[in-house]
PDB file of N, CA and C in Angstrom:
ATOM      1  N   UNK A   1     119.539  91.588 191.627  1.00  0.00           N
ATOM      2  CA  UNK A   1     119.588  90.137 191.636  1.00  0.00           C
ATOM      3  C   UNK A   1     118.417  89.597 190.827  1.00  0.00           C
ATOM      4  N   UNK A   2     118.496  88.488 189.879  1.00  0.00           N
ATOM      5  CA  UNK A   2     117.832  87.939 189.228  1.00  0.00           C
ATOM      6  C   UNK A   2     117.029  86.780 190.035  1.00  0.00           C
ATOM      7  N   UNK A   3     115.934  86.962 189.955  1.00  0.00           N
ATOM      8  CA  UNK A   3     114.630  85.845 190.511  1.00  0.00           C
ATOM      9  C   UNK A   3     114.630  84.518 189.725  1.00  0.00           C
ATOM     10  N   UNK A   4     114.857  83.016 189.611  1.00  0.00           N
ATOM     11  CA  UNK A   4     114.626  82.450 189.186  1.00  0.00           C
ATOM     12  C   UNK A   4     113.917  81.584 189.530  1.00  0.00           C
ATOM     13  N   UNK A   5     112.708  80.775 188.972  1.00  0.00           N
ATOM     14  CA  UNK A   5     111.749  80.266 188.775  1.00  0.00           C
ATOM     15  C   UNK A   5     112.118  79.018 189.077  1.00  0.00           C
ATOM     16  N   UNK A   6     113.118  78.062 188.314  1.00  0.00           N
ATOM     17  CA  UNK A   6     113.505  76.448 188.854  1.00  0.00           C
ATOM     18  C   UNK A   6     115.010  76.323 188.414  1.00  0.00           C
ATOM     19  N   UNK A   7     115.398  75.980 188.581  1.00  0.00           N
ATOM     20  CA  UNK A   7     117.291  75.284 188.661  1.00  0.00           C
ATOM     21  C   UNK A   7     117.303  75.592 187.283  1.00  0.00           C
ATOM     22  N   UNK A   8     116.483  75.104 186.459  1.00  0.00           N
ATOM     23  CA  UNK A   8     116.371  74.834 184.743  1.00  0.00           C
ATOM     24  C   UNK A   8     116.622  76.452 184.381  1.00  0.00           C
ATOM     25  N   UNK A   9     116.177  77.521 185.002  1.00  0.00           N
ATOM     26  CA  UNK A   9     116.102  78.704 184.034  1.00  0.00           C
ATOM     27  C   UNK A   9     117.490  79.393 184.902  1.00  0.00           C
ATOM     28  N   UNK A  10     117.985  79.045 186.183  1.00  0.00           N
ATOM     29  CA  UNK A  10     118.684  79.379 186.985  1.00  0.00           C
ATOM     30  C   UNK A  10     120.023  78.719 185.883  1.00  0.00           C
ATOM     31  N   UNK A  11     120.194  77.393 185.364  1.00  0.00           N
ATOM     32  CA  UNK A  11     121.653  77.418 184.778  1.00  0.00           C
ATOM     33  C   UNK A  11     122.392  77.933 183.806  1.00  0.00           C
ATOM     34  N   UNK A  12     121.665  78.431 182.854  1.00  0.00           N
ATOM     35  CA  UNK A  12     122.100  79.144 182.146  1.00  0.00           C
ATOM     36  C   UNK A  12     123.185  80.333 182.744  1.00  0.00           C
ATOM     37  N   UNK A  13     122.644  81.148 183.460  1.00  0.00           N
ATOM     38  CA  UNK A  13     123.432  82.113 184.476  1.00  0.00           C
ATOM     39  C   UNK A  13     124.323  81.452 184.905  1.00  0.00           C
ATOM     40  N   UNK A  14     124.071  80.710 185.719  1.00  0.00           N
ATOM     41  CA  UNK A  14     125.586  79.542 186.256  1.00  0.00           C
ATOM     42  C   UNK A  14     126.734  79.543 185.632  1.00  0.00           C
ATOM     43  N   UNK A  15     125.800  78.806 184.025  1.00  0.00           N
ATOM     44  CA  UNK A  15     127.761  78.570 183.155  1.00  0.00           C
ATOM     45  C   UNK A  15     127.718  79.756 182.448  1.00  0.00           C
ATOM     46  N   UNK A  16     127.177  80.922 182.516  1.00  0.00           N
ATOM     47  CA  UNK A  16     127.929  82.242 181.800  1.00  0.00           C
ATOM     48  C   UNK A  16     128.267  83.010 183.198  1.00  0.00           C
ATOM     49  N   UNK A  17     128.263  82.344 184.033  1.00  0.00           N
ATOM     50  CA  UNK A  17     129.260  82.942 185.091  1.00  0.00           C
ATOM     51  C   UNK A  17     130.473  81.841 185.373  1.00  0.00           C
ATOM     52  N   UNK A  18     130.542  81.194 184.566  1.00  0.00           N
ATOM     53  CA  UNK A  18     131.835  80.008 184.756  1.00  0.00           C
ATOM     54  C   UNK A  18     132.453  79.829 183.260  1.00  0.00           C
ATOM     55  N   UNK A  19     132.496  80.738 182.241  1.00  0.00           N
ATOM     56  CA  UNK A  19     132.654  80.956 181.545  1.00  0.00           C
ATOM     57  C   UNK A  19     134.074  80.446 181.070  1.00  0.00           C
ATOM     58  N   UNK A  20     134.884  80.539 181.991  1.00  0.00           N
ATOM     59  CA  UNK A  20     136.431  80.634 181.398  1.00  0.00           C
ATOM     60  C   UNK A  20     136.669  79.097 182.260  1.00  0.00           C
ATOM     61  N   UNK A  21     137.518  78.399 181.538  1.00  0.00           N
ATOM     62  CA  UNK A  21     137.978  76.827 181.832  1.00  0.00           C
ATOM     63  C   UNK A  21     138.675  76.788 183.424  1.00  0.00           C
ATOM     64  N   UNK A  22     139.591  77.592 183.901  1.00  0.00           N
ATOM     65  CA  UNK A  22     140.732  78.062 184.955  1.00  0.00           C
ATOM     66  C   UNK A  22     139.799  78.134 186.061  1.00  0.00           C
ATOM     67  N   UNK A  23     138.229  79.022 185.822  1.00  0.00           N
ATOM     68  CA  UNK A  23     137.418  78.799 187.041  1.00  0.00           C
ATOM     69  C   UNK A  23     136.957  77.267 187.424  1.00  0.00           C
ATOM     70  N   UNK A  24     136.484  77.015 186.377  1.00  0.00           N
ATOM     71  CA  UNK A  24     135.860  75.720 186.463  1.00  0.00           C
ATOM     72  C   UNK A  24     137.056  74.485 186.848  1.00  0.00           C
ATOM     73  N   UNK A  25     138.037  74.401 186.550  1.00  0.00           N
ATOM     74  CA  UNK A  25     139.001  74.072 187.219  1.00  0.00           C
ATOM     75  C   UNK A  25     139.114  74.402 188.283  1.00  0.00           C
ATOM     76  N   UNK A  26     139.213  75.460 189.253  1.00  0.00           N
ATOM     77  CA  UNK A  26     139.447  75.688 190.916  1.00  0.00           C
ATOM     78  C   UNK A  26     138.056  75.175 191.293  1.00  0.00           C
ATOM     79  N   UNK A  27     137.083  75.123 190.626  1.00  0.00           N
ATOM     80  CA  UNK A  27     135.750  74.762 191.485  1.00  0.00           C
ATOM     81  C   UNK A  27     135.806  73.012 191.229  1.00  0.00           C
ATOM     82  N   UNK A  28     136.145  72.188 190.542  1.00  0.00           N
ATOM     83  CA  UNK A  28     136.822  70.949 190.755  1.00  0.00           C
ATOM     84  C   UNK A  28     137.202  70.492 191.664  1.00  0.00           C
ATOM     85  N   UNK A  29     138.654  71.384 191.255  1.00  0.00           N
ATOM     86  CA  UNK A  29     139.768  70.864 192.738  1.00  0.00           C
ATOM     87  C   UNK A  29     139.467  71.446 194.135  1.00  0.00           C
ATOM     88  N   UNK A  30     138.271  72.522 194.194  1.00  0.00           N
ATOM     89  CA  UNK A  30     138.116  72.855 195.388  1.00  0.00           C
ATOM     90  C   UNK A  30     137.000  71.916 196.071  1.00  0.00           C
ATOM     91  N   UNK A  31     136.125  70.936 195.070  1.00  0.00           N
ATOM     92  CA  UNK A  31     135.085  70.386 195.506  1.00  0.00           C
ATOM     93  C   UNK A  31     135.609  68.609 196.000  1.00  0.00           C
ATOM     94  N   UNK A  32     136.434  68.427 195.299  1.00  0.00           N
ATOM     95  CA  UNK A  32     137.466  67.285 195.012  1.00  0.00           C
ATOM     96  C   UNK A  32     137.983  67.176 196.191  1.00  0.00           C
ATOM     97  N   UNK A  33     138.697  68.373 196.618  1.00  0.00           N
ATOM     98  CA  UNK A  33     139.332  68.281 198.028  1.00  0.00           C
ATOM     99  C   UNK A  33     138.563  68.838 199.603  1.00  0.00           C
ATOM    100  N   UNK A  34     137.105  69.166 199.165  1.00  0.00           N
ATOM    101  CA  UNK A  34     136.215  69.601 200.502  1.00  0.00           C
ATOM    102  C   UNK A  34     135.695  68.092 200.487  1.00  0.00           C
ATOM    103  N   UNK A  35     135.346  67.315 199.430  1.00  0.00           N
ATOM    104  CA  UNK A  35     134.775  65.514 199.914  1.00  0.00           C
ATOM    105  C   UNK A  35     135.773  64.999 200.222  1.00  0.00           C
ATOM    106  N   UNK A  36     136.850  65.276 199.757  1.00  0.00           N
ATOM    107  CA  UNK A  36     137.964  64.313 200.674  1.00  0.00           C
ATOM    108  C   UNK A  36     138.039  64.490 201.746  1.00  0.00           C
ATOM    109  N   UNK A  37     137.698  66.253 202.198  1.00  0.00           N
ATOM    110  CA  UNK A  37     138.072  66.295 203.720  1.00  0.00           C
ATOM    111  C   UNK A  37     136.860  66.179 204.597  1.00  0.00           C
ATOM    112  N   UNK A  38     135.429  65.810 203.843  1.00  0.00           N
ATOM    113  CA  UNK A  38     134.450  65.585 204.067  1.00  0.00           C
ATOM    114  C   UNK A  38     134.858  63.960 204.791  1.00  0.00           C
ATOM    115  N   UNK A  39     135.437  63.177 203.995  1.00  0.00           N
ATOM    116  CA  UNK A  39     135.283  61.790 203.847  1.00  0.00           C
ATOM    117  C   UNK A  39     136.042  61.200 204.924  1.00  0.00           C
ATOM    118  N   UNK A  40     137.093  62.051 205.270  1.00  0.00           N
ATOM    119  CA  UNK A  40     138.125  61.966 206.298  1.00  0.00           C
ATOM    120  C   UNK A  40     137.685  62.076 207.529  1.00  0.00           C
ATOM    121  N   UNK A  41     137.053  63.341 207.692  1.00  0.00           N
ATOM    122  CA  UNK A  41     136.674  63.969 208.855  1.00  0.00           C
ATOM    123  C   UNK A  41     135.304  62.750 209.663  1.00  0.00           C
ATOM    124  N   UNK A  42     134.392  61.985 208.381  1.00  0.00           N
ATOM    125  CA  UNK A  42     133.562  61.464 208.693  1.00  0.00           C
ATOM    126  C   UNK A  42     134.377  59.981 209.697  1.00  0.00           C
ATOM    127  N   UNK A  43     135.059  60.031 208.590  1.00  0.00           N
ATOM    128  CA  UNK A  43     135.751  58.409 208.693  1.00  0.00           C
ATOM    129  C   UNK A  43     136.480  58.678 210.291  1.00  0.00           C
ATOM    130  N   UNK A  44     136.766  59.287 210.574  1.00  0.00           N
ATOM    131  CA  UNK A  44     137.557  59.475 212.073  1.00  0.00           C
ATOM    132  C   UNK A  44     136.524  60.576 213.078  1.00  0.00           C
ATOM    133  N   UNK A  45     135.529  60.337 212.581  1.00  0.00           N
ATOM    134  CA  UNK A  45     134.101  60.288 213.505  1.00  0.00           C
ATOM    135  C   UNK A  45     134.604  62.014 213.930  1.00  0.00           C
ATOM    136  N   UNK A  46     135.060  62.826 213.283  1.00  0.00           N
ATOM    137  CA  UNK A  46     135.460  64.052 213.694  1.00  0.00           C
ATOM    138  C   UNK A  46     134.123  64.999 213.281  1.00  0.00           C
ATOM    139  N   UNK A  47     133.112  64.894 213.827  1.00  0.00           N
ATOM    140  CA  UNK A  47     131.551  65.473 212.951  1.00  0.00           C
ATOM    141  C   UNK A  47     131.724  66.959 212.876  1.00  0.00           C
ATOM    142  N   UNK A  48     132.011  67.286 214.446  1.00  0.00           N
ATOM    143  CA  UNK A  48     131.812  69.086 214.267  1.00  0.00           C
ATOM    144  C   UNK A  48     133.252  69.333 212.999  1.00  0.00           C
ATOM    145  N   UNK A  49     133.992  68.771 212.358  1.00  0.00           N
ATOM    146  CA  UNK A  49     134.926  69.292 211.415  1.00  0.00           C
ATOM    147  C   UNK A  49     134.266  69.415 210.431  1.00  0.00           C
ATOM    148  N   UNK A  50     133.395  68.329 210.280  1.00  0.00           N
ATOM    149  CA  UNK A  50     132.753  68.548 208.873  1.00  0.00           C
ATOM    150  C   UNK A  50     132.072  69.801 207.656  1.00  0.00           C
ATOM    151  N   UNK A  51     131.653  71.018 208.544  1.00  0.00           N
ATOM    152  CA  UNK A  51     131.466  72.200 207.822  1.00  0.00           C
ATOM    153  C   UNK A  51     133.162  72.421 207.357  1.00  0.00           C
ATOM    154  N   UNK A  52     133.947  72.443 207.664  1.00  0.00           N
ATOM    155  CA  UNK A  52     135.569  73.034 207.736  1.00  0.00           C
ATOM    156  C   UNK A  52     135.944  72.264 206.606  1.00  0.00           C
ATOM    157  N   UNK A  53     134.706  71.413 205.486  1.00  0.00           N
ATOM    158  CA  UNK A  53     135.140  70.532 204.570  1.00  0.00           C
ATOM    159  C   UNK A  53     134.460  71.810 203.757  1.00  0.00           C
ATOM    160  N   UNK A  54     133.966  73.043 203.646  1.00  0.00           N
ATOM    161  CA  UNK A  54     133.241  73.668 202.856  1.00  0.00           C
ATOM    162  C   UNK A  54     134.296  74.621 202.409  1.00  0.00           C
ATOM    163  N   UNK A  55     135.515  74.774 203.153  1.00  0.00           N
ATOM    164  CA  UNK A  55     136.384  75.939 202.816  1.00  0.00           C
ATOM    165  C   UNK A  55     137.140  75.747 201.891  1.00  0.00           C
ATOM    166  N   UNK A  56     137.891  75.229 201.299  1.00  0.00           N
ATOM    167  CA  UNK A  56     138.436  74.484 200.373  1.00  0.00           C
ATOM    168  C   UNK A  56     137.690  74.613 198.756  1.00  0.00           C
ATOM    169  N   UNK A  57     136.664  74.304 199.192  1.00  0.00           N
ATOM    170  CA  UNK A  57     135.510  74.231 197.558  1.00  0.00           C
ATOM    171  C   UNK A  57     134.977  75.787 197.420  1.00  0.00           C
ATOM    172  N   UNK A  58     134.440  76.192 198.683  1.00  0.00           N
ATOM    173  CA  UNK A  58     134.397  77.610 198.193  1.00  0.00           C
ATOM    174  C   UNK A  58     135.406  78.475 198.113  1.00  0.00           C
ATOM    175  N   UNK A  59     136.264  78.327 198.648  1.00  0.00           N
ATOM    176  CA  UNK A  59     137.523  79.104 198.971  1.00  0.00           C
ATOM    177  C   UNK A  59     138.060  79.166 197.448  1.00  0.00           C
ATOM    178  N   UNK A  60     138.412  77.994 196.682  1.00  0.00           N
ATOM    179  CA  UNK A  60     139.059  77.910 195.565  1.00  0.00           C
ATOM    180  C   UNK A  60     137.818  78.066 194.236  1.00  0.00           C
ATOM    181  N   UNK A  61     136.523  77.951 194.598  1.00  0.00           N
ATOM    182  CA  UNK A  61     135.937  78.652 193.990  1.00  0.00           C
ATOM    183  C   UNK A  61     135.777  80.087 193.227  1.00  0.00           C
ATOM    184  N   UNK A  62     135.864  81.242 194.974  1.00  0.00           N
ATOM    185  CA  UNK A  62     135.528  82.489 194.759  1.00  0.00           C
ATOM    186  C   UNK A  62     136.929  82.824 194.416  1.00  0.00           C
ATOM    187  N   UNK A  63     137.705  82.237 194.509  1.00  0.00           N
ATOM    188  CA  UNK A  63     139.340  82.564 193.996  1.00  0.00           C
ATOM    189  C   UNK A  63     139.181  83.021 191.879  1.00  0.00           C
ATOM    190  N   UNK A  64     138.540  81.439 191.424  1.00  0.00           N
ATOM    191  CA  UNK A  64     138.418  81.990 190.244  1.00  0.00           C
ATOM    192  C   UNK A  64     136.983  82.823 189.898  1.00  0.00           C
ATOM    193  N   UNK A  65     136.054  83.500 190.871  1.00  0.00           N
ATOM    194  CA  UNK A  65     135.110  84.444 190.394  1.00  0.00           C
ATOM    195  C   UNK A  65     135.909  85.746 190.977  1.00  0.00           C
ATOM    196  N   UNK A  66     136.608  85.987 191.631  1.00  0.00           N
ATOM    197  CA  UNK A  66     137.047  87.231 191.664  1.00  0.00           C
ATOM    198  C   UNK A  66     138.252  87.493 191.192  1.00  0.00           C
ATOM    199  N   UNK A  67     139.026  87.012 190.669  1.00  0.00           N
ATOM    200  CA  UNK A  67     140.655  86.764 189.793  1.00  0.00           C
ATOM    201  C   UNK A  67     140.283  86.381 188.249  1.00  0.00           C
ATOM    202  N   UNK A  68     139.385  85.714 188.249  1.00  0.00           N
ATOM    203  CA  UNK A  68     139.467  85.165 186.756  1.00  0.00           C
ATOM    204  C   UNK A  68     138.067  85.363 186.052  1.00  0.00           C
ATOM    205  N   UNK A  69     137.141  85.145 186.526  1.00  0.00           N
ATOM    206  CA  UNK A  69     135.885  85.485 185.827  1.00  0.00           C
ATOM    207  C   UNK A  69     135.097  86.872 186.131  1.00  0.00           C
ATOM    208  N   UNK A  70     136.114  87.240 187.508  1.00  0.00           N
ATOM    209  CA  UNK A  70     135.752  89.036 187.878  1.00  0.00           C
ATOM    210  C   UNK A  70     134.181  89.316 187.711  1.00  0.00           C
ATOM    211  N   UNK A  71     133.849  88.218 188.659  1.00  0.00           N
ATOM    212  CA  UNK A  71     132.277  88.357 189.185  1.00  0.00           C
ATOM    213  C   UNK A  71     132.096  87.933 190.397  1.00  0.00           C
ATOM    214  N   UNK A  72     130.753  88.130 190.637  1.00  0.00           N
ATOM    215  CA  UNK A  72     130.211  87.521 192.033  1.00  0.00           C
ATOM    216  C   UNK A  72     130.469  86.237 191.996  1.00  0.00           C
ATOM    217  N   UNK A  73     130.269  85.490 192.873  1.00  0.00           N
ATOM    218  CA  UNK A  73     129.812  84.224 193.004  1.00  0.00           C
ATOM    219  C   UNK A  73     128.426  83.599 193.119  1.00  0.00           C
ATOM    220  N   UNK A  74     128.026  82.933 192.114  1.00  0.00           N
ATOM    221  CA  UNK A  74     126.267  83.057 192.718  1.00  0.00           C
ATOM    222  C   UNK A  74     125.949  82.470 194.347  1.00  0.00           C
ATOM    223  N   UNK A  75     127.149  81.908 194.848  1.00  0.00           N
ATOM    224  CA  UNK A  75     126.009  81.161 195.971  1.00  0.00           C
ATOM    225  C   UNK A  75     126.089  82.359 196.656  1.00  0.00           C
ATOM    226  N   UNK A  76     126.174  83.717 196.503  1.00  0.00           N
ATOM    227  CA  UNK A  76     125.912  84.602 197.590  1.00  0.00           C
ATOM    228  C   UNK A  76     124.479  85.282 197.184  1.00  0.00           C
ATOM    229  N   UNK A  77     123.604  84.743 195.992  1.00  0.00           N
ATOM    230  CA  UNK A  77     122.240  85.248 195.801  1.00  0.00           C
ATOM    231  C   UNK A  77     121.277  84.024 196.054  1.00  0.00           C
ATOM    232  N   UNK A  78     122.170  82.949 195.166  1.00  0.00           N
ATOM    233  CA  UNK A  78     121.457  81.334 195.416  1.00  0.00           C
ATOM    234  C   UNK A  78     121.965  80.421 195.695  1.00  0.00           C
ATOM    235  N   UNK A  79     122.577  80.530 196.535  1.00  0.00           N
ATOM    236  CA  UNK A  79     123.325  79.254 197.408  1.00  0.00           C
ATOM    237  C   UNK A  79     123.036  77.960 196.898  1.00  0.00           C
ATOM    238  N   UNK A  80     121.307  77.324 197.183  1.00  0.00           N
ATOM    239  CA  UNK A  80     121.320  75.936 197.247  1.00  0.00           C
ATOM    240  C   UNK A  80     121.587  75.485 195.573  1.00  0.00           C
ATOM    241  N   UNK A  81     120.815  76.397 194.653  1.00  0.00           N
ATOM    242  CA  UNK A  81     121.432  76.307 193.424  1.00  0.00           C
ATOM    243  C   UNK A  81     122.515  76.576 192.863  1.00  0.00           C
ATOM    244  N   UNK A  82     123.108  76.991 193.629  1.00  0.00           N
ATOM    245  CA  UNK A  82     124.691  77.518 192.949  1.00  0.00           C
ATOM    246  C   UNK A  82     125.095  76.015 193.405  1.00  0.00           C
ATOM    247  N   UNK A  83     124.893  75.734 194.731  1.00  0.00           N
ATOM    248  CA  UNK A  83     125.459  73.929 195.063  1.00  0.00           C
ATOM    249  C   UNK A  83     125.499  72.840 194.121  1.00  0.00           C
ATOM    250  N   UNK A  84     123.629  73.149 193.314  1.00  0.00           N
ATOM    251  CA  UNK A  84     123.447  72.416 192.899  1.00  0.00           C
ATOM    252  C   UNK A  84     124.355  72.239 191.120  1.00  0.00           C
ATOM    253  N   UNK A  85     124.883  73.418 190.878  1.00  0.00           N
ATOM    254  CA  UNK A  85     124.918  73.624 189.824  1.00  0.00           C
ATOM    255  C   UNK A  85     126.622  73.452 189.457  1.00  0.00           C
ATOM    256  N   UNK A  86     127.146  73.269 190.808  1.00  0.00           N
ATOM    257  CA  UNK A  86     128.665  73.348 191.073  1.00  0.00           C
ATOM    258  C   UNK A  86     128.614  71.479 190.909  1.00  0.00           C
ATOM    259  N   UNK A  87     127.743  70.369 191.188  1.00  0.00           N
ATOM    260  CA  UNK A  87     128.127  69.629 190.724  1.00  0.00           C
ATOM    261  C   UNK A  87     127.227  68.933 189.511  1.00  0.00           C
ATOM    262  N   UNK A  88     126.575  70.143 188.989  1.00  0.00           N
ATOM    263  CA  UNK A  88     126.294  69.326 187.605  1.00  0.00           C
ATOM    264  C   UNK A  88     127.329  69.845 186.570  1.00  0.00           C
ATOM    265  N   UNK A  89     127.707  71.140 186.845  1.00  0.00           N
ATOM    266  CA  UNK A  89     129.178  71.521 186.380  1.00  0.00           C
ATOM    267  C   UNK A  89     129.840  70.246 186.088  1.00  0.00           C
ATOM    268  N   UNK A  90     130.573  69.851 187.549  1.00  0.00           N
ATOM    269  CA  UNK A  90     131.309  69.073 187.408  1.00  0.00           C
ATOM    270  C   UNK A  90     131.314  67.613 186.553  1.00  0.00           C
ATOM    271  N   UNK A  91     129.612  67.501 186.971  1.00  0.00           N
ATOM    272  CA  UNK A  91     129.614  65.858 186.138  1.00  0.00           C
ATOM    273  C   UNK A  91     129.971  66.368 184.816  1.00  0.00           C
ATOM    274  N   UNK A  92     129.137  67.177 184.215  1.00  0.00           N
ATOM    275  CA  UNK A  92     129.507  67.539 182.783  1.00  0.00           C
ATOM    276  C   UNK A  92     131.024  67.341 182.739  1.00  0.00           C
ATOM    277  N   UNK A  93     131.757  68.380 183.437  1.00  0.00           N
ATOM    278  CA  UNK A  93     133.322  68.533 182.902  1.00  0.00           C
ATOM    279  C   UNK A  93     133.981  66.958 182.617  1.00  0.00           C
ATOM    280  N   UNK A  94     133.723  65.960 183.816  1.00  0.00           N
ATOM    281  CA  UNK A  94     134.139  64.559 183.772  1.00  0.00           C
ATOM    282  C   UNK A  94     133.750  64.180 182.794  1.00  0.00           C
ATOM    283  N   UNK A  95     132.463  64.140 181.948  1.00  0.00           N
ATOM    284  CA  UNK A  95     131.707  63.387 180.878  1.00  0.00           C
ATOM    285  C   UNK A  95     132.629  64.491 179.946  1.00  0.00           C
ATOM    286  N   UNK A  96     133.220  65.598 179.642  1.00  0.00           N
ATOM    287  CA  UNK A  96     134.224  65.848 178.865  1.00  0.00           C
ATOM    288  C   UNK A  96     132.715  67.303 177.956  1.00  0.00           C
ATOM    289  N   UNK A  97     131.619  67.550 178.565  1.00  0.00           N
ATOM    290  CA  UNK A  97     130.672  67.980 177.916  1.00  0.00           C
ATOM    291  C   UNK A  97     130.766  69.044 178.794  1.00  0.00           C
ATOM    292  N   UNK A  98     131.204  70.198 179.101  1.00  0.00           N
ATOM    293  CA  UNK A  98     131.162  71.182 179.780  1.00  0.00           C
ATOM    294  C   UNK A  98     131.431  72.554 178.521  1.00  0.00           C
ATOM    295  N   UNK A  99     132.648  72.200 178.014  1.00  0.00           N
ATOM    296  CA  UNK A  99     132.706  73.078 177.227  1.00  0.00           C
ATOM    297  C   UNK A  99     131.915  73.577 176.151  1.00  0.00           C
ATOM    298  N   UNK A 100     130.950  72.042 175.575  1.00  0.00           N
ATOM    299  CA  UNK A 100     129.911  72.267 174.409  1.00  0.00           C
ATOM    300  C   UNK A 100     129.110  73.127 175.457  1.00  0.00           C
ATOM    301  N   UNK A 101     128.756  72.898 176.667  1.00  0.00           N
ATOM    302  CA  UNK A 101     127.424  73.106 177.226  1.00  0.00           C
ATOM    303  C   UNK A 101     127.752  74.672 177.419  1.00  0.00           C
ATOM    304  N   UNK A 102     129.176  75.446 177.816  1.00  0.00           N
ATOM    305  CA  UNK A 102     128.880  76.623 177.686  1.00  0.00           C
ATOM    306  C   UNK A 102     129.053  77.270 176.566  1.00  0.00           C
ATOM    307  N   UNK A 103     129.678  76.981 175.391  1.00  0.00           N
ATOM    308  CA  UNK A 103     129.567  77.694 174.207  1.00  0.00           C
ATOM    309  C   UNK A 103     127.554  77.598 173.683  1.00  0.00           C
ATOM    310  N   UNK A 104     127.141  76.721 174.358  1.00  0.00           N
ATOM    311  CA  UNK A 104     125.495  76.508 173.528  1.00  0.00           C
ATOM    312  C   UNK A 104     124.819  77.428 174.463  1.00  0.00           C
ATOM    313  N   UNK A 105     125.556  77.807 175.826  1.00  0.00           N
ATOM    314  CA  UNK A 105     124.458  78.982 176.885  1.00  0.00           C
ATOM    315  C   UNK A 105     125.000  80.332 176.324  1.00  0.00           C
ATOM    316  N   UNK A 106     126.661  80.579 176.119  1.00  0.00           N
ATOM    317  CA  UNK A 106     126.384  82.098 175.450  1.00  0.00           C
ATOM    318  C   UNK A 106     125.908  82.513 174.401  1.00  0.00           C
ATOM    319  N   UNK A 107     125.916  80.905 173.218  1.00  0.00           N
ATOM    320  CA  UNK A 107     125.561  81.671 172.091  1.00  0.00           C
ATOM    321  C   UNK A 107     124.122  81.680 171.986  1.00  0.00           C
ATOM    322  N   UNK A 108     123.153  81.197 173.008  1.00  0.00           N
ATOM    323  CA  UNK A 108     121.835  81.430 173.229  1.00  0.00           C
ATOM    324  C   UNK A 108     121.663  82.558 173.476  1.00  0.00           C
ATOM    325  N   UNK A 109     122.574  83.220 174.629  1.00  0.00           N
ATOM    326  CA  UNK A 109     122.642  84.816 175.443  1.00  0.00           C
ATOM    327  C   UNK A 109     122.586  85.540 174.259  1.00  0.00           C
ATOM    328  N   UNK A 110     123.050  85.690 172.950  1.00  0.00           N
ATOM    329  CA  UNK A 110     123.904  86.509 172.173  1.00  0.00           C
ATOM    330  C   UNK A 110     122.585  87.037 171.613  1.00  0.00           C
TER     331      UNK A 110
END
């Protein structure tokens, strides 16, 4: 397992482990639909459900690291950064800048 120093040297690893579009897509729709069931569960005062909003985002996560990108998942080395990195992912993908951002981390790797 790789030691990282701050989030900043930690993302690089992130998006060359999210490499392929199909993952980054299930980690979307899996995060998309754990705040909805986040939002639900809050809204009808259902609190202890609220972890049961985490299955969904990781669930459809590790779906595309072990089917499609045929890796680990980082939040099983760095959790709070893998969290953190699952929604800067995402803002990127919405702002339509995800794809520049991982072609500019592998061809740094190279």
């Amino acid at each position: 397992m790789a030691e990282y120093k701050s989030f900043s040297e930690f993302w690089p690893h992130y998006v060359a482990e999210h490499s392929k579009p199909a993952t980054r897509a299930l980690h979307l729709a899996g995060t998309t639909v754990g705040l909805a069931c986040a939002a639900a569960f809050i809204a009808k005062r259902k609190w202890r459900l609220i972890p049961l909003a985490l299955v969904p985002g990781y669930g459809a996560a590790w779906v595309g690291h072990f089917f499609i990108e045929r890796n680990k998942p980082a939040t099983f080395d760095h959790p709070l950064w893998s969290f953190m990195g699952d929604y800067k992912m995402i803002a990127l993908m919405l702002k339509g800048e995800m794809d520049a951002e991982v072609e500019r981390v592998l061809e740094r790797q190279k």
